[in-house]
Protein backbone atom coordinates (compact mmCIF):
# COMPACT_ATOMS: atom_id res chain seq x y z
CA UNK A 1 54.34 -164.16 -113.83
CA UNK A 2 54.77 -161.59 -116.37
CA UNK A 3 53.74 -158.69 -114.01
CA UNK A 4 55.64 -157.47 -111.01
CA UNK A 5 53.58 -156.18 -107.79
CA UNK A 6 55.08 -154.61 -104.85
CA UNK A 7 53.71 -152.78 -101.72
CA UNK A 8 56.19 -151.91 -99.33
CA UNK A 9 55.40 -149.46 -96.47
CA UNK A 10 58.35 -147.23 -95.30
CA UNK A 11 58.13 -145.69 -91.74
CA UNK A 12 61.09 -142.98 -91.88
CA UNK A 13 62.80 -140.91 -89.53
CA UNK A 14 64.98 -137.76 -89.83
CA UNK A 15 66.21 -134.97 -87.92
CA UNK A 16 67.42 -131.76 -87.78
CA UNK A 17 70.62 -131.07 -87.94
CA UNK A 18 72.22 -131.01 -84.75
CA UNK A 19 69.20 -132.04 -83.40
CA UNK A 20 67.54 -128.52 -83.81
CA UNK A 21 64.23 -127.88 -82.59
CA UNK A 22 63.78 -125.47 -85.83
CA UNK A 23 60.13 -127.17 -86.77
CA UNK A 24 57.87 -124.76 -84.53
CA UNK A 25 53.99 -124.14 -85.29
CA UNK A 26 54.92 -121.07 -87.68
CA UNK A 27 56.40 -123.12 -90.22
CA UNK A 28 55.05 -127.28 -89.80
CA UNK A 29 52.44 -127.36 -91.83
CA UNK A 30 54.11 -125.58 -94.46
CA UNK A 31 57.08 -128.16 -94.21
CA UNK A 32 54.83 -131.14 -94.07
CA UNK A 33 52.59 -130.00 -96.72
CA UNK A 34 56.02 -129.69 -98.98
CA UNK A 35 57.08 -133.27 -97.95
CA UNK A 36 53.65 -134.63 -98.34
CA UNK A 37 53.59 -133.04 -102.54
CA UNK A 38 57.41 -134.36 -102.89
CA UNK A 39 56.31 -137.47 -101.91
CA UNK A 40 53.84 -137.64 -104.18
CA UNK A 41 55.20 -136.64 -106.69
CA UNK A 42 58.36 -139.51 -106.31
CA UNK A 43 55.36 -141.96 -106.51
CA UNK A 44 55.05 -142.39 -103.00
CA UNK A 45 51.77 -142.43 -101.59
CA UNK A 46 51.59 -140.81 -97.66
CA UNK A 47 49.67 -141.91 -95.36
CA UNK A 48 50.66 -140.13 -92.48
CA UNK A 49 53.46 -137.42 -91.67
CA UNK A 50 54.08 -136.15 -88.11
CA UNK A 51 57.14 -134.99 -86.16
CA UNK A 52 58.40 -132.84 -83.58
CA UNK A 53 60.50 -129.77 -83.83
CA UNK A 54 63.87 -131.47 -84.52
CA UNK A 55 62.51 -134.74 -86.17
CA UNK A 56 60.12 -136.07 -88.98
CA UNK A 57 57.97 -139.34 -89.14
CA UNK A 58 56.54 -140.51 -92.30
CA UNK A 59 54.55 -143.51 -93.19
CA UNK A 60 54.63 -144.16 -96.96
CA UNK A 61 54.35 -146.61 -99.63
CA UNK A 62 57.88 -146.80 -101.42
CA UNK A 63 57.96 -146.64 -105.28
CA UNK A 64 59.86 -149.50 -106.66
CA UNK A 65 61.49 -147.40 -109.04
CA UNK A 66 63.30 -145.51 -106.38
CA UNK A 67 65.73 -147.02 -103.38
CA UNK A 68 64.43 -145.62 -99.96
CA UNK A 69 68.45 -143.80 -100.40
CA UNK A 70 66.74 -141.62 -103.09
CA UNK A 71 63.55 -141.24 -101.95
CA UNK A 72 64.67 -139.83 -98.21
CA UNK A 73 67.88 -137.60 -99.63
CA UNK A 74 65.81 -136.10 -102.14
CA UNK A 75 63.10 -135.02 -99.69
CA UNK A 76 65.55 -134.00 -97.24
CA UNK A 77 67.21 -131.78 -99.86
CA UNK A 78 64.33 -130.14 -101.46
CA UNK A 79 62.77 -129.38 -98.20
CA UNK A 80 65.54 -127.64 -96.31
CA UNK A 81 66.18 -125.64 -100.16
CA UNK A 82 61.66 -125.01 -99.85
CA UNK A 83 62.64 -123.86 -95.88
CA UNK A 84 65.65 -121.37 -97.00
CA UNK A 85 64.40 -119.79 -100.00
CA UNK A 86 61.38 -119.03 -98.37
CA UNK A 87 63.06 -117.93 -95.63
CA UNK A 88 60.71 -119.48 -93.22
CA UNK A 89 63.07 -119.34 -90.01
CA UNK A 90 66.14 -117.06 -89.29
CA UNK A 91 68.85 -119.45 -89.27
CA UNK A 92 70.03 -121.31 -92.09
CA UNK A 93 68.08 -124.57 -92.05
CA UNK A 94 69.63 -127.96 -92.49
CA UNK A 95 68.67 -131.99 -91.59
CA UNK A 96 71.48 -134.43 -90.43
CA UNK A 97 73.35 -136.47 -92.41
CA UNK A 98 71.54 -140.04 -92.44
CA UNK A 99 68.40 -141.50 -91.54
CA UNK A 100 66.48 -144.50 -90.12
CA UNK A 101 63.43 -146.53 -92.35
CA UNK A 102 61.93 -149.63 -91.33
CA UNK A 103 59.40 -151.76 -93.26
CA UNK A 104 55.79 -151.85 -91.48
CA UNK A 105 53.55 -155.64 -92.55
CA UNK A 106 50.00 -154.74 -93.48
CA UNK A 107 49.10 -156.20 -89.80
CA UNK A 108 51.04 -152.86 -88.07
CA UNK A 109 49.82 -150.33 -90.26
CA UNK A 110 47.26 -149.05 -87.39
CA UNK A 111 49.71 -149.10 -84.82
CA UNK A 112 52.74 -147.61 -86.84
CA UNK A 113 50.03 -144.88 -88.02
CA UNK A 114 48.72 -144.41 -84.43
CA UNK A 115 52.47 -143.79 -83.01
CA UNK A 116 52.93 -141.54 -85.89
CA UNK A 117 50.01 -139.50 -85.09
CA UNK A 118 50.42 -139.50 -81.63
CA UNK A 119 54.05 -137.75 -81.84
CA UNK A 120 53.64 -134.80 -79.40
CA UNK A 121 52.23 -136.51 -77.00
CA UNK A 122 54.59 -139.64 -77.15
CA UNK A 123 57.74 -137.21 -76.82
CA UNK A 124 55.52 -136.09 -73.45
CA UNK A 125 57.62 -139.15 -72.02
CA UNK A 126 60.60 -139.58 -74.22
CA UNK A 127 63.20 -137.26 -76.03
CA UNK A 128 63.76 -138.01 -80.12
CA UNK A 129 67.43 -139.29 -79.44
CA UNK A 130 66.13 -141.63 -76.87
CA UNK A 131 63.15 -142.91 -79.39
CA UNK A 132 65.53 -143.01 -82.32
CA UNK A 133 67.95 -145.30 -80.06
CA UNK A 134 64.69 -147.18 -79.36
CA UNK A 135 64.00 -148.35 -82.64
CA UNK A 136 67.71 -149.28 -83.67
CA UNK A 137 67.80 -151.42 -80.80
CA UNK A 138 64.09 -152.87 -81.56
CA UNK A 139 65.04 -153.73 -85.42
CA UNK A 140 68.43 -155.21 -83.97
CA UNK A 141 70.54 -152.08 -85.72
CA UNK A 142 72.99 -151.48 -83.03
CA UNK A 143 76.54 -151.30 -83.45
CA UNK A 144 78.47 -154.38 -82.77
């Protein structure tokens, strides 16, 4: 084969630092409108981004150019610089270090989509450490 094809959906998960709820209404949509360009432009198609105040989902399609490594720590970067110099909240804002990224088939899309857009209402029932603890354990990422 003398081409190469790839499609690899990303579902991705970071946090504040500390665990922050610093994402309120004033400033999510300009946040996830910033991701959503970035992502973009790192040849990385969205199709969805959701979150809660001290955590961010995104659904994307990965660039093959890129590791997911790059791809996450240079969104996480140029956001909190975007939040800072525009001085969108008082305190100096920051993500934790790391991040979680699982690969969705083309069969889970929906679902992984629907969880995605469903955040606020999901985290009705369950707190972002808990959910994040969730998912390690369901793609068998624990600690041994």
């Amino acid at each position: 084969m003398s081409q190469s094809f790839t499609k690899l959906w990303v579902h991705a998960i970071w946090a504040t630092k500390n665990r922050q709820e610093l994402i309120d209404d004033s400033i999510e949509k300009k946040l996830y409108d910033f991701i959503y360009e970035e992502l973009i432009d790192l040849g990385c198609p969205v199709r969805i981004l959701n979150g809660m105040p001290d955590h961010v989902h995104v659904l994307f399609l990965q660039n093959p150019q890129k590791t997911i490594t790059d791809i996450v720590k240079q969104i996480k970067g140029s956001s909190s610089h975007f939040i800072n110099r525009e001085e969108l909240i008082l305190e100096k804002f920051a993500w934790q270090t790391g991040f979680a990224a699982y690969s969705v088939s083309e069969s889970q899309l929906e679902v992984v989509y629907n969880y995605i857009k469903n955040q606020k209402h999901h985290h009705l029932k369950k707190n972002g450490q808990d959910e994040f603890d969730e998912f390690v354990k369901l793609h068998g990422l624990e600690k041994k």
